[in-house]
N, C-alpha and C. Protein backbone atom coordinates (compact mmCIF):
# COMPACT_ATOMS: atom_id res chain seq x y z
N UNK A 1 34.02 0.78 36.78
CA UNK A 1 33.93 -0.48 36.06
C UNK A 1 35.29 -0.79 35.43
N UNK A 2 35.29 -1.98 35.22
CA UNK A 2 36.55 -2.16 34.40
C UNK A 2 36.89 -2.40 33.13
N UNK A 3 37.76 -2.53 32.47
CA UNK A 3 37.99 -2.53 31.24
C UNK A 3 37.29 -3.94 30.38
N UNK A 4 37.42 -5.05 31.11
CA UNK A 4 36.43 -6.45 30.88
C UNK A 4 35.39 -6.10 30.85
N UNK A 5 34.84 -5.64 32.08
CA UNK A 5 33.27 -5.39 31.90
C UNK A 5 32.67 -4.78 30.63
N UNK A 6 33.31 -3.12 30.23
CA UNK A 6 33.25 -2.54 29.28
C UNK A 6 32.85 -3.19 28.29
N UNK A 7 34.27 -3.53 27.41
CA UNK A 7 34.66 -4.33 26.07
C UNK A 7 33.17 -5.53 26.25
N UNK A 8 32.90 -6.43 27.16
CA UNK A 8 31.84 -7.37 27.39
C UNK A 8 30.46 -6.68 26.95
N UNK A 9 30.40 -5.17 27.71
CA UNK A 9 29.00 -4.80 27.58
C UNK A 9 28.92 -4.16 26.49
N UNK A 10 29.93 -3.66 25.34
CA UNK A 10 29.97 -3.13 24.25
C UNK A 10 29.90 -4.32 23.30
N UNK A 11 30.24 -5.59 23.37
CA UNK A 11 30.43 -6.72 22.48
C UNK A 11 28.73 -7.14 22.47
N UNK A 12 28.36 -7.16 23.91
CA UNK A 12 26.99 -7.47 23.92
C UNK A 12 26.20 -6.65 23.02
N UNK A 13 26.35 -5.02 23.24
CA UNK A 13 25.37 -4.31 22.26
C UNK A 13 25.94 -4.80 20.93
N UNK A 14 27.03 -5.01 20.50
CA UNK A 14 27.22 -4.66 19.26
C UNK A 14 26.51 -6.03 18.65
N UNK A 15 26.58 -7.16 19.40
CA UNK A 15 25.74 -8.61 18.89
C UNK A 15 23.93 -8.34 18.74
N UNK A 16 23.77 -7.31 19.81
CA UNK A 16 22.17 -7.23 19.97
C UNK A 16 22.17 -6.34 18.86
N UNK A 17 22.75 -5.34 17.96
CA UNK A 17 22.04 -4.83 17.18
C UNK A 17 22.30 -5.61 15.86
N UNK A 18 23.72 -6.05 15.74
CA UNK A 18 23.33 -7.12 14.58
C UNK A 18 22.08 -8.31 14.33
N UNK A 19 21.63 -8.64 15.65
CA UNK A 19 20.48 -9.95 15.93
C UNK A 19 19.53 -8.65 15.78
N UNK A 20 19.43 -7.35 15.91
CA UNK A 20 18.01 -6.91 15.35
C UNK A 20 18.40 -6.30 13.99
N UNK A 21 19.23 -5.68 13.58
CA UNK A 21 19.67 -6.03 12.08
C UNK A 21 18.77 -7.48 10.72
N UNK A 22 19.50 -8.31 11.77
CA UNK A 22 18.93 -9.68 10.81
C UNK A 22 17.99 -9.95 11.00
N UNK A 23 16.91 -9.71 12.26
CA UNK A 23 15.80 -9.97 12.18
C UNK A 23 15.05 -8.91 11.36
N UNK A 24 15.45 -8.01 11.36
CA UNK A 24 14.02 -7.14 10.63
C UNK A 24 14.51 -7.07 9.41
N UNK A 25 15.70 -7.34 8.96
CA UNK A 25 15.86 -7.62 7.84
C UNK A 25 15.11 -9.46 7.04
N UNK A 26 14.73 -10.11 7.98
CA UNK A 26 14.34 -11.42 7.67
C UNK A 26 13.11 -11.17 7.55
N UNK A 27 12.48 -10.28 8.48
CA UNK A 27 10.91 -10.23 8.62
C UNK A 27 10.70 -9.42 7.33
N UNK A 28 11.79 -8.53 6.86
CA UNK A 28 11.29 -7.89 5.32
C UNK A 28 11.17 -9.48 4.45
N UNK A 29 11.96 -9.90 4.61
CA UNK A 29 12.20 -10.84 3.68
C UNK A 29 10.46 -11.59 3.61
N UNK A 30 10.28 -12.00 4.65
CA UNK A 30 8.82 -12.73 4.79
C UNK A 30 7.97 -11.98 4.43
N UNK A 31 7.40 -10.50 4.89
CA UNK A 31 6.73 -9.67 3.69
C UNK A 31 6.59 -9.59 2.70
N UNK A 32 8.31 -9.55 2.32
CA UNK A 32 7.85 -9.47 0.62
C UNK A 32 8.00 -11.13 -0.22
N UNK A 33 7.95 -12.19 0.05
CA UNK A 33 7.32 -13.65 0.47
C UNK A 33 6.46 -13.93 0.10
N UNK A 34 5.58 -13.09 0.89
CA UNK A 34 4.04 -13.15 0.94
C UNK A 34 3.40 -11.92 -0.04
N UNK A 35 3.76 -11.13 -0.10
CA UNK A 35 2.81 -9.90 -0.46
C UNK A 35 3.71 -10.02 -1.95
N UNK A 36 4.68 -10.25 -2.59
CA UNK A 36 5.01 -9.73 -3.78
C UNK A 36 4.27 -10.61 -4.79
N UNK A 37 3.84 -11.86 -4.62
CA UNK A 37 3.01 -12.60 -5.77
C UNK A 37 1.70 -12.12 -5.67
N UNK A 38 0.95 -11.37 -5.08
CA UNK A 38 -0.06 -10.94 -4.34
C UNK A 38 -0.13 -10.07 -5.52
N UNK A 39 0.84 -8.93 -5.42
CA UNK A 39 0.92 -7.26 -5.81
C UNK A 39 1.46 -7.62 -7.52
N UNK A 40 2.32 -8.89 -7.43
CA UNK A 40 2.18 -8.89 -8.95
C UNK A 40 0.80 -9.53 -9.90
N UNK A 41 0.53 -10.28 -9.26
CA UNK A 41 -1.52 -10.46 -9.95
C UNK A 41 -1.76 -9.54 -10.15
N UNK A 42 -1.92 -8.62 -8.95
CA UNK A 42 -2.78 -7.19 -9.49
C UNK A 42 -2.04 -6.90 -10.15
N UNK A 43 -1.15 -6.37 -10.49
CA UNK A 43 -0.31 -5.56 -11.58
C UNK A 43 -1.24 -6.39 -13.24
N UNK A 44 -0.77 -7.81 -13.25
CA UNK A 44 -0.61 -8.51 -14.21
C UNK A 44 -2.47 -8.73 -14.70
N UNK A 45 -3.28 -8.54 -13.68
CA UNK A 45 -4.77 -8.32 -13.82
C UNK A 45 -5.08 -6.80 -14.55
N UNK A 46 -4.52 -5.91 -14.06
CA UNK A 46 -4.77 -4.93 -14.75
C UNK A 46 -4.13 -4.20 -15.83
N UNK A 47 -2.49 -4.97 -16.38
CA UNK A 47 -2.36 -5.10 -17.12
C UNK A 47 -3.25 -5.41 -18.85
N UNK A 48 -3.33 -6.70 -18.17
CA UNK A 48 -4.28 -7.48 -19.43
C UNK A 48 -5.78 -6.66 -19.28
N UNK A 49 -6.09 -6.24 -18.50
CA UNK A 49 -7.84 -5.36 -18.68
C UNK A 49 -7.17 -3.79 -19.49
N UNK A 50 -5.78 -3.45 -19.65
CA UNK A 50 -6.13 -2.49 -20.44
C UNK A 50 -6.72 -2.46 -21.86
N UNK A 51 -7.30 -1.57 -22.63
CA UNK A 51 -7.19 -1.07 -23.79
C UNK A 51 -5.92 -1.57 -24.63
N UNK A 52 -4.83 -1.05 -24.82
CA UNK A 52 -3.50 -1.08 -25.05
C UNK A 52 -3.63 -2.43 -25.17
N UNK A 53 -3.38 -3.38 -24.11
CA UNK A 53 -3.42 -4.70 -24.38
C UNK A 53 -3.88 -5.52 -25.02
N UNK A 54 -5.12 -5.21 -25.32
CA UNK A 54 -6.54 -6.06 -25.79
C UNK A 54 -6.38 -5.42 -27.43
N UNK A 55 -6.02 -4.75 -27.59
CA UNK A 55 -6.06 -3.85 -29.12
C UNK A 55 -4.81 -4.42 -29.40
N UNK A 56 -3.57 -4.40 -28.88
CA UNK A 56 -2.40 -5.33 -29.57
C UNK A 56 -2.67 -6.53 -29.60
N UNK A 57 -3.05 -7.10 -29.04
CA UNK A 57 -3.86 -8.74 -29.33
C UNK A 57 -4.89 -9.01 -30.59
N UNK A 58 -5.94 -8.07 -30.41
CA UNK A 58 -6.86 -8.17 -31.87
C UNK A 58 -6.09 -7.98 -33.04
N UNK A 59 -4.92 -7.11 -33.09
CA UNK A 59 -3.92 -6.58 -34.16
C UNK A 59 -3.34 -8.25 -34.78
N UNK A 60 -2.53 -8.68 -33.71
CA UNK A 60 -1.51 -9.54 -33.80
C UNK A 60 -2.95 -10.96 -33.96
N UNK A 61 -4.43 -11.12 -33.77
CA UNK A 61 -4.87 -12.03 -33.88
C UNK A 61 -5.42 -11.40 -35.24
N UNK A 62 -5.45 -10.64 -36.16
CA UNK A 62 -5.58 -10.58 -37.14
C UNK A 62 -4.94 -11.09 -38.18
N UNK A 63 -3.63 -10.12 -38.05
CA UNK A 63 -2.63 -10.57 -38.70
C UNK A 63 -1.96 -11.98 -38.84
N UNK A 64 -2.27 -12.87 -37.64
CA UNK A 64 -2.29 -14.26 -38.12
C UNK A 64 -3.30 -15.01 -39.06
N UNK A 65 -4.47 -14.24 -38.54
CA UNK A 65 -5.91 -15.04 -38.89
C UNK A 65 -5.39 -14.95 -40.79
N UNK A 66 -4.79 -13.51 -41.14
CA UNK A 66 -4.67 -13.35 -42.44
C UNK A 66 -3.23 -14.14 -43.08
N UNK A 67 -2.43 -14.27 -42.21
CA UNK A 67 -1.07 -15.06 -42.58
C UNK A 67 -1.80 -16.83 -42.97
N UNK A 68 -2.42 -17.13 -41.87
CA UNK A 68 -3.07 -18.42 -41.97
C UNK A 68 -4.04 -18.66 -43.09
N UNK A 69 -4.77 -17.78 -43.63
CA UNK A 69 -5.52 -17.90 -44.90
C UNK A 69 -4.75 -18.00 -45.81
N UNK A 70 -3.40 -17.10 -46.10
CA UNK A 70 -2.80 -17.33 -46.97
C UNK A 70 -1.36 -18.62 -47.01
N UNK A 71 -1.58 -19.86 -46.39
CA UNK A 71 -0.22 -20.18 -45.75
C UNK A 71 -0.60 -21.63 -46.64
N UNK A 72 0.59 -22.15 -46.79
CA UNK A 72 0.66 -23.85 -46.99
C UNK A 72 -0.23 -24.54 -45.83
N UNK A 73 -0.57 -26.17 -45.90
CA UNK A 73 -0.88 -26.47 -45.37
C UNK A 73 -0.35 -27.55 -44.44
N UNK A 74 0.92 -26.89 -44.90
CA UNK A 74 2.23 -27.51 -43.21
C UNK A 74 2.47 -26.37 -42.70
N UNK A 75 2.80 -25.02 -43.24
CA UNK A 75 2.60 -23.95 -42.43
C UNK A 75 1.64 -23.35 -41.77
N UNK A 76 0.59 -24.17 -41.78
CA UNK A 76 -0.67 -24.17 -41.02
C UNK A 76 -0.35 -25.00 -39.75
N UNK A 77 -0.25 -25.83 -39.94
CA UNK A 77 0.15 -26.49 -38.97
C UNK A 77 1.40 -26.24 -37.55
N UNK A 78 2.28 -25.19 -38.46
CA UNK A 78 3.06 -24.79 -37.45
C UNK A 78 2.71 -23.36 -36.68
N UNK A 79 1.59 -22.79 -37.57
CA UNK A 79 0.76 -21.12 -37.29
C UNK A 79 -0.04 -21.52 -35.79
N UNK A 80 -0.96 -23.07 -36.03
CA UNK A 80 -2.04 -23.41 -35.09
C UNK A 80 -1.22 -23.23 -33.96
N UNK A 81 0.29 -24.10 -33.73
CA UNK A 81 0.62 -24.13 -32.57
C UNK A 81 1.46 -23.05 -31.98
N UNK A 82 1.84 -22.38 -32.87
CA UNK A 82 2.06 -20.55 -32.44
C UNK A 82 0.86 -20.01 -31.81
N UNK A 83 -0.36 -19.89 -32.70
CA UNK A 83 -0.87 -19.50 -32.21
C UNK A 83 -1.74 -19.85 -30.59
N UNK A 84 -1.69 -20.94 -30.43
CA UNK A 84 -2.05 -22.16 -29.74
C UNK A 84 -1.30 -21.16 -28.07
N UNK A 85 -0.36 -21.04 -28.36
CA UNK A 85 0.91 -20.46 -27.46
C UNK A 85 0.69 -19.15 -27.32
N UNK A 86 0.45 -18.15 -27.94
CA UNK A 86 0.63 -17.06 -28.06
C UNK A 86 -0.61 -16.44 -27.42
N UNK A 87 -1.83 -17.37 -27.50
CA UNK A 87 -2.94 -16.90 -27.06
C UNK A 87 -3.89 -17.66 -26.08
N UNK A 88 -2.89 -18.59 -25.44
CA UNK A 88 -3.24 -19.94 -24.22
C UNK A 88 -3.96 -19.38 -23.54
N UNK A 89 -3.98 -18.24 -22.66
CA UNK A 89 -4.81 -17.50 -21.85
C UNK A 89 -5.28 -16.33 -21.69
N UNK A 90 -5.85 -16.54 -23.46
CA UNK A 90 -6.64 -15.11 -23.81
C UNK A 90 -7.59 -15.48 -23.88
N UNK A 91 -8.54 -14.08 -22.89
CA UNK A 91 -10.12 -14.37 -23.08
C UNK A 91 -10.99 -13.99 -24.20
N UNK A 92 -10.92 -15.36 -25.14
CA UNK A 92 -11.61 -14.72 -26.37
C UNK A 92 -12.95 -14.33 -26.72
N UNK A 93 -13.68 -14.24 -25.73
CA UNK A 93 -15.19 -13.21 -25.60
C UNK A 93 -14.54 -11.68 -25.69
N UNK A 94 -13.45 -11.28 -25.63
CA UNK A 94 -12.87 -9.79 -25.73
C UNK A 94 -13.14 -9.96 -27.23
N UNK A 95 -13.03 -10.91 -27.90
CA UNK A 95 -12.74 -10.49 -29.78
C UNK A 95 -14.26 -10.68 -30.18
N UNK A 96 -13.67 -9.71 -31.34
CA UNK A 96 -15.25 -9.71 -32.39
C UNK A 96 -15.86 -11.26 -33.00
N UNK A 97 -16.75 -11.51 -33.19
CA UNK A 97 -17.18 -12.66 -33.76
C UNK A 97 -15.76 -13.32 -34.23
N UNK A 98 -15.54 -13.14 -35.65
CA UNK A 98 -14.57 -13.50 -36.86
C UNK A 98 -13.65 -13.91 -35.90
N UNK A 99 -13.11 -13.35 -35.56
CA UNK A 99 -11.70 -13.93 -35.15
C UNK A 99 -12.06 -14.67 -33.54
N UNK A 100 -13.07 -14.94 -32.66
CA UNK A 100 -13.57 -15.83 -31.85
C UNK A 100 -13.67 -17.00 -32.32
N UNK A 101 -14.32 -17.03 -33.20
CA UNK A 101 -14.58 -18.59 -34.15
C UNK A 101 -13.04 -18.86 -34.64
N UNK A 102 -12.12 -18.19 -35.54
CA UNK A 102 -10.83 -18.22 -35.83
C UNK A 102 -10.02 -18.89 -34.90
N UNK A 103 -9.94 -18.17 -33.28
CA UNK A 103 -9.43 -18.48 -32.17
C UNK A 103 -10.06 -20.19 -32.03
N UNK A 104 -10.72 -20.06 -31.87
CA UNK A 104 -11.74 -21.75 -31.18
C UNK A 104 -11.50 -22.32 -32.25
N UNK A 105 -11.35 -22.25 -33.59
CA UNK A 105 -11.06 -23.43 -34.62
C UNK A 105 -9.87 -24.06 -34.37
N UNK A 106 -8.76 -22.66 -33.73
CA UNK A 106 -7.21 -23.11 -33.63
C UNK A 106 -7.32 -23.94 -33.10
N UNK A 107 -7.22 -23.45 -31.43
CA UNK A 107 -7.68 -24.36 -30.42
C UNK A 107 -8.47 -25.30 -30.30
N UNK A 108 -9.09 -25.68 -31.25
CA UNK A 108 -9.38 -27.22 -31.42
C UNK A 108 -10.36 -27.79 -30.74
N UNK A 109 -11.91 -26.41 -30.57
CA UNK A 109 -12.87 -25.85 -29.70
C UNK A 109 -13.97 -26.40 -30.44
């Protein structure tokens, strides 16, 4: 063979493994695309179902419930919408009575 041919059939492999390079590097890309908002729900689902979680929440929904009893009634107003924020998509059937009713008064329930 000759030296053209060579250099040609070595240029060829060296293009075919970059074109499978980028493809399976693209097809990772589309995997994780698809599957990483997937795998972060679950994470972020079982996050919030711990213990740990739900007990720093009753803490921190206390400690407002008691800041707010004791507050002006313009600093009430700026507590509701903290709290309003802080607890947008907490399921408040997790809390004891007191602070369920507390929660739903904020929120404007």
């Amino acid at each position: 063979m000759s030296k053209i041919k060579i250099a040609c059939i070595s240029l060829l492999i060296i293009i075919g493994m970059i074109t499978i390079i980028f493809a399976t590097t693209g097809l990772d890309l589309a995997m994780f695309k698809f599957w990483a908002p997937k795998y972060e729900d679950a994470r972020r689902e079982v996050f919030v179902s711990t213990k740990s979680y739900n007990e720093a929440k009753l803490q921190e929904l206390s400690k407002f419930m008691f800041e707010y009893s004791r507050s002006t009634p313009e600093d009430k107003i700026a507590m509701k919408s903290t709290i309003r924020h802080r607890f947008a998509d907490y399921d408040a059937t997790k809390l004891p009575y007191q602070l369920r009713v507390f929660l739903e008064e904020v929120r404007g329930y």
